[in-house]
PDB file of N, CA and C in Angstrom:
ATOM      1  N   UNK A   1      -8.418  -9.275  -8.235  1.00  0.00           N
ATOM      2  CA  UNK A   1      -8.051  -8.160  -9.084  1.00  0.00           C
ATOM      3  C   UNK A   1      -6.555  -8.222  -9.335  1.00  0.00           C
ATOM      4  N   UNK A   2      -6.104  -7.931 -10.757  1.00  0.00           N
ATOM      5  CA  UNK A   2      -5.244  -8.222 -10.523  1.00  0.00           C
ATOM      6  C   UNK A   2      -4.292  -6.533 -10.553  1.00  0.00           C
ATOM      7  N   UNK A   3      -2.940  -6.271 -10.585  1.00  0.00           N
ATOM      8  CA  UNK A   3      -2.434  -5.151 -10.724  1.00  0.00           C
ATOM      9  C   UNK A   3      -2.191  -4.777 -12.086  1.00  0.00           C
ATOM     10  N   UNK A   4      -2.974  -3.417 -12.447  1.00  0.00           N
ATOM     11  CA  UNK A   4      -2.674  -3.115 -13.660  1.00  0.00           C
ATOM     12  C   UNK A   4      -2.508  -1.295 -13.388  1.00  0.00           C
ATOM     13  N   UNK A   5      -2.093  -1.008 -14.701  1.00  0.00           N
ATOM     14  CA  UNK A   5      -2.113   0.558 -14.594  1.00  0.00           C
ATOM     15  C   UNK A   5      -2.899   1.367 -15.108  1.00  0.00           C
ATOM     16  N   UNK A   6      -4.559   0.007 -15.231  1.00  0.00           N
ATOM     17  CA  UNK A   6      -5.228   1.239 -16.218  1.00  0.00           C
ATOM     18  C   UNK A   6      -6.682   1.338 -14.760  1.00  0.00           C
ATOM     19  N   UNK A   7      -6.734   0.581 -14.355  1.00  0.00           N
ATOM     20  CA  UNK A   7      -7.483   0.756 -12.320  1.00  0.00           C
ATOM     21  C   UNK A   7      -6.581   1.982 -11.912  1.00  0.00           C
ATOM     22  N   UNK A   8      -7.320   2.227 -10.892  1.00  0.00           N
ATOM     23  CA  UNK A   8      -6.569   3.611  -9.911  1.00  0.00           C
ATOM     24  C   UNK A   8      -7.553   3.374  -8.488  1.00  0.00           C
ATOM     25  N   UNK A   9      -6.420   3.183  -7.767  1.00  0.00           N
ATOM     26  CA  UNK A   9      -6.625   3.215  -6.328  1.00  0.00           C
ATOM     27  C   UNK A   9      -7.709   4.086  -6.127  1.00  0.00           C
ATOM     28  N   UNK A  10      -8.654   3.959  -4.815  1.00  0.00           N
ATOM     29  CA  UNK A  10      -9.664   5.124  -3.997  1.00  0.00           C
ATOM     30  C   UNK A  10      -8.397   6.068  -3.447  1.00  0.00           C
ATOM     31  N   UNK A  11      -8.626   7.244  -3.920  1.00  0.00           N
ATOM     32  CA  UNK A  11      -8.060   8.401  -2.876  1.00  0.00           C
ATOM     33  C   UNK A  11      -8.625   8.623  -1.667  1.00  0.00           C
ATOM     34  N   UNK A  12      -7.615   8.814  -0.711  1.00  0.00           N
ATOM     35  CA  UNK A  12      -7.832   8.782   0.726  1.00  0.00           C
ATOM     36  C   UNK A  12      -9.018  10.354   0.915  1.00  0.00           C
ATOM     37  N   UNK A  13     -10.181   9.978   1.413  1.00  0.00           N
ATOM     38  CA  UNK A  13     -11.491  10.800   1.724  1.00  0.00           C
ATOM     39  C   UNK A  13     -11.328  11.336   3.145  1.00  0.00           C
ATOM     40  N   UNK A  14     -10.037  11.628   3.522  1.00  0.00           N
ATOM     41  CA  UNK A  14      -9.764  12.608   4.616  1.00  0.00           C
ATOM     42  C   UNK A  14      -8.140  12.469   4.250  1.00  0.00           C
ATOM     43  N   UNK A  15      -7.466  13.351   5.079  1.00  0.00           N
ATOM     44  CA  UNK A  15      -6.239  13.600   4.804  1.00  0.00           C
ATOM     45  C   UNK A  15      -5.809  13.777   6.768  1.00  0.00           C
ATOM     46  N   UNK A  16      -6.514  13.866   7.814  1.00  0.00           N
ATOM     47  CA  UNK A  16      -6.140  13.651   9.004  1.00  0.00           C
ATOM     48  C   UNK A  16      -5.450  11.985   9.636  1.00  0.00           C
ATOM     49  N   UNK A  17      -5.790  12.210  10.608  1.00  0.00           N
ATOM     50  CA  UNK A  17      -5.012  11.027  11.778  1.00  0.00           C
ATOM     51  C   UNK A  17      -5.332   9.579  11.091  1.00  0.00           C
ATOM     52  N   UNK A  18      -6.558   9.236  10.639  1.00  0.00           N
ATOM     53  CA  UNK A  18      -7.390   8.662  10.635  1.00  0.00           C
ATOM     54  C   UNK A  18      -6.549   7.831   9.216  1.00  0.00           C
ATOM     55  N   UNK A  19      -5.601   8.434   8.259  1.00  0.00           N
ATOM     56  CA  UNK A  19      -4.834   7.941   6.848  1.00  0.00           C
ATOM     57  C   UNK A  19      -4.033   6.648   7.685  1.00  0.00           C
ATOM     58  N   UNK A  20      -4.139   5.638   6.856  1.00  0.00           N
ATOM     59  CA  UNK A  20      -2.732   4.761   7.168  1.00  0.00           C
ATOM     60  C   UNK A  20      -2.335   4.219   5.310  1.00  0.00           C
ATOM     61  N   UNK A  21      -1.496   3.563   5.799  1.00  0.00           N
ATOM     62  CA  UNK A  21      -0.563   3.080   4.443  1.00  0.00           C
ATOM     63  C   UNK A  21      -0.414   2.201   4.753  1.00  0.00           C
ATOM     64  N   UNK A  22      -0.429   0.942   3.188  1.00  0.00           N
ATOM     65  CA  UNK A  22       0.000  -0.224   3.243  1.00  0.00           C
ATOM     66  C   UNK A  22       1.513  -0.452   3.808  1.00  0.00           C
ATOM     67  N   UNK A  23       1.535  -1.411   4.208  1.00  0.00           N
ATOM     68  CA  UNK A  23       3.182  -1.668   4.703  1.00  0.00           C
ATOM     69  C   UNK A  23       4.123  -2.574   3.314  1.00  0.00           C
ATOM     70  N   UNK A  24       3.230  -2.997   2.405  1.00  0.00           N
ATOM     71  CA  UNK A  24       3.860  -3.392   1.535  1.00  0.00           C
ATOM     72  C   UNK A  24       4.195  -2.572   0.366  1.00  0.00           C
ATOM     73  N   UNK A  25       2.858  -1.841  -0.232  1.00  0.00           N
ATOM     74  CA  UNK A  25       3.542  -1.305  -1.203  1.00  0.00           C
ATOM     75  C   UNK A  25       3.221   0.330  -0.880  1.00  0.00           C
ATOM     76  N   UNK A  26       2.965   0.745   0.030  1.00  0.00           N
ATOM     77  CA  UNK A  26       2.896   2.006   0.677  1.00  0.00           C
ATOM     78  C   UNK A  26       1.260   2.750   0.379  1.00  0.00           C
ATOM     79  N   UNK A  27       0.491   2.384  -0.778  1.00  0.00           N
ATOM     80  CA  UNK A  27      -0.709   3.018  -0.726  1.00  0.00           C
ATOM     81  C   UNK A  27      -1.267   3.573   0.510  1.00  0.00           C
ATOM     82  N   UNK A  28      -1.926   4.785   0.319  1.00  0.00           N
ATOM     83  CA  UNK A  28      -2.406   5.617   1.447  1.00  0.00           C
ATOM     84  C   UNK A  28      -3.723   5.975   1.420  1.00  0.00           C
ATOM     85  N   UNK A  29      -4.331   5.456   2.149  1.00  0.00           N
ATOM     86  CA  UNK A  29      -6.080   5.163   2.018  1.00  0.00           C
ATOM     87  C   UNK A  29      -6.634   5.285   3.371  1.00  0.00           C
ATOM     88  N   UNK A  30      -7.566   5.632   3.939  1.00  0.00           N
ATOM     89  CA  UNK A  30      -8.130   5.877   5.502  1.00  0.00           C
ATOM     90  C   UNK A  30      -8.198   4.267   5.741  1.00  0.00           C
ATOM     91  N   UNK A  31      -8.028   4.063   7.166  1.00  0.00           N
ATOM     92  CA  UNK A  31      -8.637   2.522   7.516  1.00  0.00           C
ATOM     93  C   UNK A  31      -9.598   2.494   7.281  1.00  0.00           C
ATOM     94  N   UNK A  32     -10.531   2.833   6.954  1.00  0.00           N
ATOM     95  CA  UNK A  32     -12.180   2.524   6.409  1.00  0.00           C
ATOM     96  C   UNK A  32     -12.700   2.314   4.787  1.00  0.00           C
ATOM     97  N   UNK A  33     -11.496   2.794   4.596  1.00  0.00           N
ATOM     98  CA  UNK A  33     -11.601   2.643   2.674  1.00  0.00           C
ATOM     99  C   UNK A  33     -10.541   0.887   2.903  1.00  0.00           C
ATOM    100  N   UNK A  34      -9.360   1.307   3.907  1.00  0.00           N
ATOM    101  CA  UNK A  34      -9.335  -0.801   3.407  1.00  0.00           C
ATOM    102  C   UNK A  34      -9.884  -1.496   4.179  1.00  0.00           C
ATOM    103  N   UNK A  35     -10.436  -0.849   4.901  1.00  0.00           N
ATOM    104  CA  UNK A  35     -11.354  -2.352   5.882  1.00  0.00           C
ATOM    105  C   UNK A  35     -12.392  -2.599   4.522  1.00  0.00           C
ATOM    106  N   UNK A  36     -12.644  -1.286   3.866  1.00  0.00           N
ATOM    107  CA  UNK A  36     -14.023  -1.745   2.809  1.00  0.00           C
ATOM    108  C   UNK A  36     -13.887  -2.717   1.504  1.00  0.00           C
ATOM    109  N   UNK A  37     -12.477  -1.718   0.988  1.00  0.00           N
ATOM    110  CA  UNK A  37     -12.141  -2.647  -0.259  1.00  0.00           C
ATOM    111  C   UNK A  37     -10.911  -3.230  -0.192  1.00  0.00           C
ATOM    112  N   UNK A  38     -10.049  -2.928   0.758  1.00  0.00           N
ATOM    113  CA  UNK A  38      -8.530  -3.641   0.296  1.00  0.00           C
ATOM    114  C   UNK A  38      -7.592  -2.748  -0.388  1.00  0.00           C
ATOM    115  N   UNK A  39      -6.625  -3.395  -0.347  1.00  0.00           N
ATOM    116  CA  UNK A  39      -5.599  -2.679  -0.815  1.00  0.00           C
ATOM    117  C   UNK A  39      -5.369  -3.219  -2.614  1.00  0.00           C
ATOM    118  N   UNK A  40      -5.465  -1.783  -3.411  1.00  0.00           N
ATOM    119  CA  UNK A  40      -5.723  -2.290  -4.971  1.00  0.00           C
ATOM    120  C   UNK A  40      -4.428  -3.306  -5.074  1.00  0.00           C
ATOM    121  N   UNK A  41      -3.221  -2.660  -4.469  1.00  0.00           N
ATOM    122  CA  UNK A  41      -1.958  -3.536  -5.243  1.00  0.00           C
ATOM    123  C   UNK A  41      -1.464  -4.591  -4.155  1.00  0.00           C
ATOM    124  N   UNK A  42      -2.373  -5.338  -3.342  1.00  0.00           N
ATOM    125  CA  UNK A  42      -2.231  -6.350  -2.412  1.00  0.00           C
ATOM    126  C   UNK A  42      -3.263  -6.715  -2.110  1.00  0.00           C
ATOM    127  N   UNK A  43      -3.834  -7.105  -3.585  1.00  0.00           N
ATOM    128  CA  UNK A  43      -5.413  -8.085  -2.748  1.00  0.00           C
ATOM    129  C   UNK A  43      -5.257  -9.223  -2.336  1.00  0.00           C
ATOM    130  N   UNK A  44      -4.024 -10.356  -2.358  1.00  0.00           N
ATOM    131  CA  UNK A  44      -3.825 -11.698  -1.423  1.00  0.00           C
ATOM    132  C   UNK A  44      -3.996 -11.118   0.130  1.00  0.00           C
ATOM    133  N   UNK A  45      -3.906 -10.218   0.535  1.00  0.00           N
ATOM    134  CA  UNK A  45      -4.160  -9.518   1.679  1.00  0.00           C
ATOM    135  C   UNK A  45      -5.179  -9.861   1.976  1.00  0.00           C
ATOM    136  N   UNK A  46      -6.394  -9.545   1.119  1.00  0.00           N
ATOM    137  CA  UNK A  46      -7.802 -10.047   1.385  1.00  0.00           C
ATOM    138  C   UNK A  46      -8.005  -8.782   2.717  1.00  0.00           C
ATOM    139  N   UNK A  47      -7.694  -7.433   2.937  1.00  0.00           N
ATOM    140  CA  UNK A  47      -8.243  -6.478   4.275  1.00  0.00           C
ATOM    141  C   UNK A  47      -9.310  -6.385   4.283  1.00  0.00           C
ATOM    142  N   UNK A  48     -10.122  -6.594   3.311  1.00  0.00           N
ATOM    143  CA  UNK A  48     -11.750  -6.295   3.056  1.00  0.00           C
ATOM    144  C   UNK A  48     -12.248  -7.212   4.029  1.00  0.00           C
ATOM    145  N   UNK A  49     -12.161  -8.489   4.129  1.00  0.00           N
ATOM    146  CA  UNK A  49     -12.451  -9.475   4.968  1.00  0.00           C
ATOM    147  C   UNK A  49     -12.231  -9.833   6.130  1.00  0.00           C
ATOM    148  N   UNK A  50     -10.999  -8.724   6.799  1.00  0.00           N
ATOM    149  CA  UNK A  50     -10.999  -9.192   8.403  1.00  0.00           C
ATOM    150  C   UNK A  50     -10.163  -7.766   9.041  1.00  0.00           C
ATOM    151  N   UNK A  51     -11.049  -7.138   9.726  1.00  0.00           N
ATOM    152  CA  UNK A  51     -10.457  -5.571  10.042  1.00  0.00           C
ATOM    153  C   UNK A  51      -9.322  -6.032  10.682  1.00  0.00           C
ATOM    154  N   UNK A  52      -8.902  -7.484  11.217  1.00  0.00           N
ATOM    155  CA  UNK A  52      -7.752  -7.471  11.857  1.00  0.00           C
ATOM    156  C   UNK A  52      -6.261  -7.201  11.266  1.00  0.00           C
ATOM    157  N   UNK A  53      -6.558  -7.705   9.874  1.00  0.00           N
ATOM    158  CA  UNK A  53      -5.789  -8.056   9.162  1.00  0.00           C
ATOM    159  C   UNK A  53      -5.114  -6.785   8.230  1.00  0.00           C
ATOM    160  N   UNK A  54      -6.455  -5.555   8.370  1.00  0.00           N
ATOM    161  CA  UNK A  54      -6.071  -4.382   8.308  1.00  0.00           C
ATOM    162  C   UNK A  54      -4.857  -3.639   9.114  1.00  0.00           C
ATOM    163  N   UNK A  55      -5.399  -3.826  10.244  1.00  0.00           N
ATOM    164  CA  UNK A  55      -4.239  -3.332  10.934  1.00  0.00           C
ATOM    165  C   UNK A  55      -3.129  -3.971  11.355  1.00  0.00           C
ATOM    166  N   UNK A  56      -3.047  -5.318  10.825  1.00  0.00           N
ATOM    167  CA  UNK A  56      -1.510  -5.859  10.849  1.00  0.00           C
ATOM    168  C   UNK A  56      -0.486  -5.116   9.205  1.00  0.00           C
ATOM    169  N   UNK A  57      -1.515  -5.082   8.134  1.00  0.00           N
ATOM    170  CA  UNK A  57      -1.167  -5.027   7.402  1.00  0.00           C
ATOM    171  C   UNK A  57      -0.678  -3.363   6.956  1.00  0.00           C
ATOM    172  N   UNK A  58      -1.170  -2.682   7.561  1.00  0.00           N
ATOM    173  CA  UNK A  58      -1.329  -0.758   7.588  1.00  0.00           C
ATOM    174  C   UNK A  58      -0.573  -0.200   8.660  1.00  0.00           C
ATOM    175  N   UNK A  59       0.021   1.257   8.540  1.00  0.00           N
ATOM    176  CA  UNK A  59       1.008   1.636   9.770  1.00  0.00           C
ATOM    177  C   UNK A  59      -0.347   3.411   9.288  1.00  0.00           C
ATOM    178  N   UNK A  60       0.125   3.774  10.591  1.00  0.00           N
ATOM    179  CA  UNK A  60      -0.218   5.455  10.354  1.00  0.00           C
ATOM    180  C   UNK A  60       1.183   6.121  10.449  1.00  0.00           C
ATOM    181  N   UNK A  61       2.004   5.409  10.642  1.00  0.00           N
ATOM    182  CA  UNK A  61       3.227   5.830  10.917  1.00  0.00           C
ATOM    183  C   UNK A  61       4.185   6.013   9.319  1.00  0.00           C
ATOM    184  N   UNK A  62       3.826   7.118   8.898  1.00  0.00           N
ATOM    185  CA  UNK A  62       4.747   7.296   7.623  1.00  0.00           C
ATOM    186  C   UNK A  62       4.626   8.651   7.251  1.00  0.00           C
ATOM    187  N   UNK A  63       5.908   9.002   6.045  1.00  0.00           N
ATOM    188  CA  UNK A  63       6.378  10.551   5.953  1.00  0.00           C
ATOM    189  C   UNK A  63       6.185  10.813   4.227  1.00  0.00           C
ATOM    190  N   UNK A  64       5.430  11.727   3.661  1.00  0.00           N
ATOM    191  CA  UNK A  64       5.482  12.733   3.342  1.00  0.00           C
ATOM    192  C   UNK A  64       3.978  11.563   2.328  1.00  0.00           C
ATOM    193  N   UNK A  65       3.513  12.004   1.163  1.00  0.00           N
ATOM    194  CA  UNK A  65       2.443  11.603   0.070  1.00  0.00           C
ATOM    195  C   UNK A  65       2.690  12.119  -1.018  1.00  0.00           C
ATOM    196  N   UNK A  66       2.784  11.221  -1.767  1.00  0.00           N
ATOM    197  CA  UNK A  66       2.707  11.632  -3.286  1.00  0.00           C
ATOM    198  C   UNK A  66       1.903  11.084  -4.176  1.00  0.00           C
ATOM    199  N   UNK A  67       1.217  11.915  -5.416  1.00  0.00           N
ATOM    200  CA  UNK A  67       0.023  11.285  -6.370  1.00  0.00           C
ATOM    201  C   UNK A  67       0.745  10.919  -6.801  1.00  0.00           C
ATOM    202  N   UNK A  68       0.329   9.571  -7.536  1.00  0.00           N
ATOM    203  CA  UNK A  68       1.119   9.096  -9.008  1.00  0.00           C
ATOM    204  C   UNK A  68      -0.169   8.950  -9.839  1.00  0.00           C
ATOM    205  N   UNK A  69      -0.563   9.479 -10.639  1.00  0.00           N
ATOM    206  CA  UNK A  69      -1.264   9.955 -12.144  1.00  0.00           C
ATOM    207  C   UNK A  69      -1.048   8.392 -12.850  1.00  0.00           C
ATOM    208  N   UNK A  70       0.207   8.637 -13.388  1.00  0.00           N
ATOM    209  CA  UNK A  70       0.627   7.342 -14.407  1.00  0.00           C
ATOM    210  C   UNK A  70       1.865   6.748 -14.199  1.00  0.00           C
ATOM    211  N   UNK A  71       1.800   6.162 -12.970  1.00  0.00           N
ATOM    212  CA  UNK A  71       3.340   5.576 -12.308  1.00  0.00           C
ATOM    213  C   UNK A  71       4.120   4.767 -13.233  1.00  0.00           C
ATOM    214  N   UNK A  72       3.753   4.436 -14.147  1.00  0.00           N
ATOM    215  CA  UNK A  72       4.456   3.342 -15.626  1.00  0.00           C
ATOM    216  C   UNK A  72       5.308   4.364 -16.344  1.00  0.00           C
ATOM    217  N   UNK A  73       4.968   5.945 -16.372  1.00  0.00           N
ATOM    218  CA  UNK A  73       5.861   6.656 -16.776  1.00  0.00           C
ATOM    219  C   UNK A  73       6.358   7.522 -16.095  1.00  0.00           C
ATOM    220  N   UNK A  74       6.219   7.889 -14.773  1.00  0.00           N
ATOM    221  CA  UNK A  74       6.853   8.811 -13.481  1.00  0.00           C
ATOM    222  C   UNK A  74       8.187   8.038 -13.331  1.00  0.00           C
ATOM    223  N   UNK A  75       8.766   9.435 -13.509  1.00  0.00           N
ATOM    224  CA  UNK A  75      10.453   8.592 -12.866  1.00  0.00           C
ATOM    225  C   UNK A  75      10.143   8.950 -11.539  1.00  0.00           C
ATOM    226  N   UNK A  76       9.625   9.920 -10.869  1.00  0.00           N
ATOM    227  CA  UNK A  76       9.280   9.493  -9.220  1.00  0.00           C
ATOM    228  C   UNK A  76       8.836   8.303  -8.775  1.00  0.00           C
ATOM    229  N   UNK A  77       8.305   7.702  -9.345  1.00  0.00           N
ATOM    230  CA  UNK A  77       7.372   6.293  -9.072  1.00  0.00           C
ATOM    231  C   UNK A  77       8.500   5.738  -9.372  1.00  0.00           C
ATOM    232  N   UNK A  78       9.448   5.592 -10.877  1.00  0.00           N
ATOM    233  CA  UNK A  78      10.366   4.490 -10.905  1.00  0.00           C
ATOM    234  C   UNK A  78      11.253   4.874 -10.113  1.00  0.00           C
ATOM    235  N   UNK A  79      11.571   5.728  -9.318  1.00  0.00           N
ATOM    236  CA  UNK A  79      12.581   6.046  -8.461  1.00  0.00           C
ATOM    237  C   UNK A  79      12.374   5.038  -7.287  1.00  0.00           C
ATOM    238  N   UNK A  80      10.850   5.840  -6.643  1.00  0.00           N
ATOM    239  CA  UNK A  80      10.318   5.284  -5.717  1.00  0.00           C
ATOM    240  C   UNK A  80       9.858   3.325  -5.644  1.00  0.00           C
ATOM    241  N   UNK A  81      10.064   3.319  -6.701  1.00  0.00           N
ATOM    242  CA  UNK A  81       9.851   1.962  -7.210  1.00  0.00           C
ATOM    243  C   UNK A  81       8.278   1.501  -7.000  1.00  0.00           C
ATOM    244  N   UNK A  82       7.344   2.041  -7.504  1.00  0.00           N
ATOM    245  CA  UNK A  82       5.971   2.155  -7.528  1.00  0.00           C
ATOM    246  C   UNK A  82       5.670   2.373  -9.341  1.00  0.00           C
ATOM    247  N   UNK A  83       6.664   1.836 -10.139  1.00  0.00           N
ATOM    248  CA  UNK A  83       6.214   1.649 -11.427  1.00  0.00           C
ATOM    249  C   UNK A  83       5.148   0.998 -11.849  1.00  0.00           C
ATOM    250  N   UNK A  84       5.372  -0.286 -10.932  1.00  0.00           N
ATOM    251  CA  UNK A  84       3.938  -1.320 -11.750  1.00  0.00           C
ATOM    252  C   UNK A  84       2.841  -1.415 -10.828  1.00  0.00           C
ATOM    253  N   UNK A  85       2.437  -0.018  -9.930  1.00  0.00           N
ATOM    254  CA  UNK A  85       1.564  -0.294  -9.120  1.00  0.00           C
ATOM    255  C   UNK A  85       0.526   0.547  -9.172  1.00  0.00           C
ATOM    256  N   UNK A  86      -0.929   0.807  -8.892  1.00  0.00           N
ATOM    257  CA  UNK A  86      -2.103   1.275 -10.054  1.00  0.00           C
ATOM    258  C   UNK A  86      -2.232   2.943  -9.270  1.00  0.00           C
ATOM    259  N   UNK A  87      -2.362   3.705 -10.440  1.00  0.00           N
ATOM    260  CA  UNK A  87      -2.694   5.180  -9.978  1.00  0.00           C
ATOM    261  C   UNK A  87      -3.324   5.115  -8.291  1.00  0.00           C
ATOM    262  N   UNK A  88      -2.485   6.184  -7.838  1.00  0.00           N
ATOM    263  CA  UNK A  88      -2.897   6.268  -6.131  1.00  0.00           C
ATOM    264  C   UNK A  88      -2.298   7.662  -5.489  1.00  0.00           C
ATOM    265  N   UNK A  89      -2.552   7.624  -4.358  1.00  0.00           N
ATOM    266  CA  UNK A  89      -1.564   8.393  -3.333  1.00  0.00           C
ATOM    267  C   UNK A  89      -0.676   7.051  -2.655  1.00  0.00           C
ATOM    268  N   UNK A  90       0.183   7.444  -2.397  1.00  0.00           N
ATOM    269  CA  UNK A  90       0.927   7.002  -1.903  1.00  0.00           C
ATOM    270  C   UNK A  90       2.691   7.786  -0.591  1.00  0.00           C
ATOM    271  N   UNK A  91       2.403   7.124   0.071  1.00  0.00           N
ATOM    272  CA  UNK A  91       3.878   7.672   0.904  1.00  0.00           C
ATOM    273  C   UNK A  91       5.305   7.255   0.319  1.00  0.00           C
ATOM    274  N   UNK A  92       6.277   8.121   1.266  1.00  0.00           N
ATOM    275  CA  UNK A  92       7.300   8.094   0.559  1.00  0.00           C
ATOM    276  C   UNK A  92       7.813   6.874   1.244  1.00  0.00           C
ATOM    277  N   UNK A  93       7.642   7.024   2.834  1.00  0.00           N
ATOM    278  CA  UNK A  93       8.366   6.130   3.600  1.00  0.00           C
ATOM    279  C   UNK A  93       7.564   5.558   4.387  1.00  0.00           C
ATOM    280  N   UNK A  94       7.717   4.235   4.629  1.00  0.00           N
ATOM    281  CA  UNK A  94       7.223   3.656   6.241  1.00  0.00           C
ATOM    282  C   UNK A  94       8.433   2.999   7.010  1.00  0.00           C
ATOM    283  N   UNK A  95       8.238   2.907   8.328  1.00  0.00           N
ATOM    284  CA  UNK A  95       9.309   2.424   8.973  1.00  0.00           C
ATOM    285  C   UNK A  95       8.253   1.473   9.788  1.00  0.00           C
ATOM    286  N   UNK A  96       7.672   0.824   9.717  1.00  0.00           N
ATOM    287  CA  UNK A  96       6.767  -0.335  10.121  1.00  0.00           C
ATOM    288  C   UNK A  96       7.134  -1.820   9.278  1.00  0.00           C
ATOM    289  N   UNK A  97       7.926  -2.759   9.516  1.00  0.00           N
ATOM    290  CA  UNK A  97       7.822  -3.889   8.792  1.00  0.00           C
ATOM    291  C   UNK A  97       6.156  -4.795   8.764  1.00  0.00           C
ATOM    292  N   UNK A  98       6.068  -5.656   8.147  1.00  0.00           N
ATOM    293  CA  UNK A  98       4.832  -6.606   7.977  1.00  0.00           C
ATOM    294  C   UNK A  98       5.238  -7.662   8.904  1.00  0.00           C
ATOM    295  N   UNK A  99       4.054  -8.047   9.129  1.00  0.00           N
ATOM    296  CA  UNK A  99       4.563  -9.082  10.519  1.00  0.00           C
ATOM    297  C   UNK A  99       5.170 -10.719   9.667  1.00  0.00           C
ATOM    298  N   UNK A 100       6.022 -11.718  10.255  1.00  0.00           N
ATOM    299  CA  UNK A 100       6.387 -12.979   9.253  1.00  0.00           C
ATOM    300  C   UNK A 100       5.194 -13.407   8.659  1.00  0.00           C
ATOM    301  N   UNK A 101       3.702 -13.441   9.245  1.00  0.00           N
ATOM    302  CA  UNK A 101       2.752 -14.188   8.730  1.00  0.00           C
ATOM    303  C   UNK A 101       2.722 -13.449   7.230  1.00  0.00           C
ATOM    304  N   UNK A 102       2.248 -11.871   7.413  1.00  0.00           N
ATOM    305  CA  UNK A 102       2.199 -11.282   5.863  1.00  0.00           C
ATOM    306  C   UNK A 102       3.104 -11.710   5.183  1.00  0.00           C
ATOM    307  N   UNK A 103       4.233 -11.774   5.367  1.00  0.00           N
ATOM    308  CA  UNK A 103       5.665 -11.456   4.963  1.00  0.00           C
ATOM    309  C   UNK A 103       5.322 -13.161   4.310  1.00  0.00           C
ATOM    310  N   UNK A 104       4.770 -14.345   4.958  1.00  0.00           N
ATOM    311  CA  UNK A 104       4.537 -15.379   4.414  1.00  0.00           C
ATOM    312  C   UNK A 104       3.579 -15.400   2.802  1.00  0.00           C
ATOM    313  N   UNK A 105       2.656 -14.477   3.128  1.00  0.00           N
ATOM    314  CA  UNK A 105       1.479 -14.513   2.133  1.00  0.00           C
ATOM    315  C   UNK A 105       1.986 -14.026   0.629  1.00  0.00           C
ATOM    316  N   UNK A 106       3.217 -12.712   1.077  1.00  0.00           N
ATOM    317  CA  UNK A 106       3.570 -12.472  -0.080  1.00  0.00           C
ATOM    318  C   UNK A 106       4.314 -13.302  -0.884  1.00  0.00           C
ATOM    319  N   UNK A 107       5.263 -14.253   0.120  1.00  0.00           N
ATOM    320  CA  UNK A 107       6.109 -15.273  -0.678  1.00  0.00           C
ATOM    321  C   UNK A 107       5.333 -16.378  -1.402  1.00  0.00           C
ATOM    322  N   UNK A 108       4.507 -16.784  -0.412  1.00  0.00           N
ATOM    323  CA  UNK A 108       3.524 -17.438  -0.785  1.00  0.00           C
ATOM    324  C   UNK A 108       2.572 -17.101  -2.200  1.00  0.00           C
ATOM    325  N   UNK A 109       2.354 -15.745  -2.778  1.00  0.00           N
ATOM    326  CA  UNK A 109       2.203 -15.482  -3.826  1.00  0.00           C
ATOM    327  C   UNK A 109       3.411 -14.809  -4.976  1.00  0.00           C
ATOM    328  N   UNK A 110       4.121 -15.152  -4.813  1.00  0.00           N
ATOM    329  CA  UNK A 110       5.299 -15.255  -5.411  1.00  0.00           C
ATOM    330  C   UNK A 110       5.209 -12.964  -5.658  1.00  0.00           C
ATOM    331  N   UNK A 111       5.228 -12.870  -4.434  1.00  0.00           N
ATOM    332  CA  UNK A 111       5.124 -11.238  -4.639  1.00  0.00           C
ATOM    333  C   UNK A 111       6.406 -10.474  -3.535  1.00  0.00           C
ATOM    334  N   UNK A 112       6.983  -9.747  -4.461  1.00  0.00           N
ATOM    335  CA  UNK A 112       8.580  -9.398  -3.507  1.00  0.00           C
ATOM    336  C   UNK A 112       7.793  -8.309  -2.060  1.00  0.00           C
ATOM    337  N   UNK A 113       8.737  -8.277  -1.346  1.00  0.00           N
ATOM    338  CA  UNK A 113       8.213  -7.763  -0.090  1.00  0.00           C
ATOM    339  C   UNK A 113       9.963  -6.943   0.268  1.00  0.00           C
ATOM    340  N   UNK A 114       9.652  -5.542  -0.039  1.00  0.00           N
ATOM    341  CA  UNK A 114      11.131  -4.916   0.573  1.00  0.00           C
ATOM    342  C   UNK A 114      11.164  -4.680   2.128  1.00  0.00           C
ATOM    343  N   UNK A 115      11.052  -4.920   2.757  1.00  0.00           N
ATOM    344  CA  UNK A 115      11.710  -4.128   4.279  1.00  0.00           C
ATOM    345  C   UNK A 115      11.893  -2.290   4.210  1.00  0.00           C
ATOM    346  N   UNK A 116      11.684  -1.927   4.528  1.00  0.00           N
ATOM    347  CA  UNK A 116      11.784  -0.499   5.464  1.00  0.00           C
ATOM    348  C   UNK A 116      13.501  -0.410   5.217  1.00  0.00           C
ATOM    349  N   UNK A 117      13.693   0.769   5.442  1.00  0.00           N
ATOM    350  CA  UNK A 117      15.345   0.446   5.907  1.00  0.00           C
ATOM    351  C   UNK A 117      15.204   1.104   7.394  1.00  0.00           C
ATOM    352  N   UNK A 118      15.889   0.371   8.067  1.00  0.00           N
ATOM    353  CA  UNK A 118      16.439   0.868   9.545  1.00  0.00           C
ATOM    354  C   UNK A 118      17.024   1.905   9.896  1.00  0.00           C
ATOM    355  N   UNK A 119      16.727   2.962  10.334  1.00  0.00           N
ATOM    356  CA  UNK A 119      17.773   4.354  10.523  1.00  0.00           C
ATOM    357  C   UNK A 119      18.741   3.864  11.476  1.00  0.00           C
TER     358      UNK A 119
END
């Protein structure tokens, strides 16, 4: 699949403990919605295929959620820098990096990977 803005992420089907977020581009989905399908805007991830890979790739550890409707025209999204990434919930922050292997896959698909910033 590839990333577009006319798909829209699964909204997270609980809003408790149970939410995590991508570590790459922050989507916020229960571990059971990406163990099922993956993450819309990181399918080289492939999470659908190995629950391990879920939880290298996902933190529960992040602060606050926001919808983006139509992130191609949200200046929150272009703020947040979630312009070219497909209708979702999403967090504001994670402080969880991706481990080097992910951090390989994205280079490896010629896909940028920001870092967290460090408090």
């Amino acid at each position: 699949m590839t990333t577009t803005t006319t798909t829209a992420a699964q909204i997270p089907t609980s809003f408790g403990h149970e939410l995590r977020a991508c570590r790459r581009c922050r989507l916020v989905k229960t571990y059971d919605q990406f163990r099922d399908t993956g993450c819309e805007n990181c399918p080289f991830f492939k999470m659908h295929e190995d629950s391990d890979i879920v939880a290298d790739c996902t933190t529960g550890t992040f602060n606050g959620i926001i919808a983006l409707m139509d992130p191609s025209r949200s200046w929150a999204a272009k703020w947040l820098r979630f312009g070219k990434f497909v209708p979702g919930c999403y967090t504001l922050d994670v402080s969880e990096t991706l481990s080097d292997e992910m951090q390989s896959i994205c280079h490896d698909n010629d896909v940028r990977y920001i870092p967290p910033k460090q408090a």
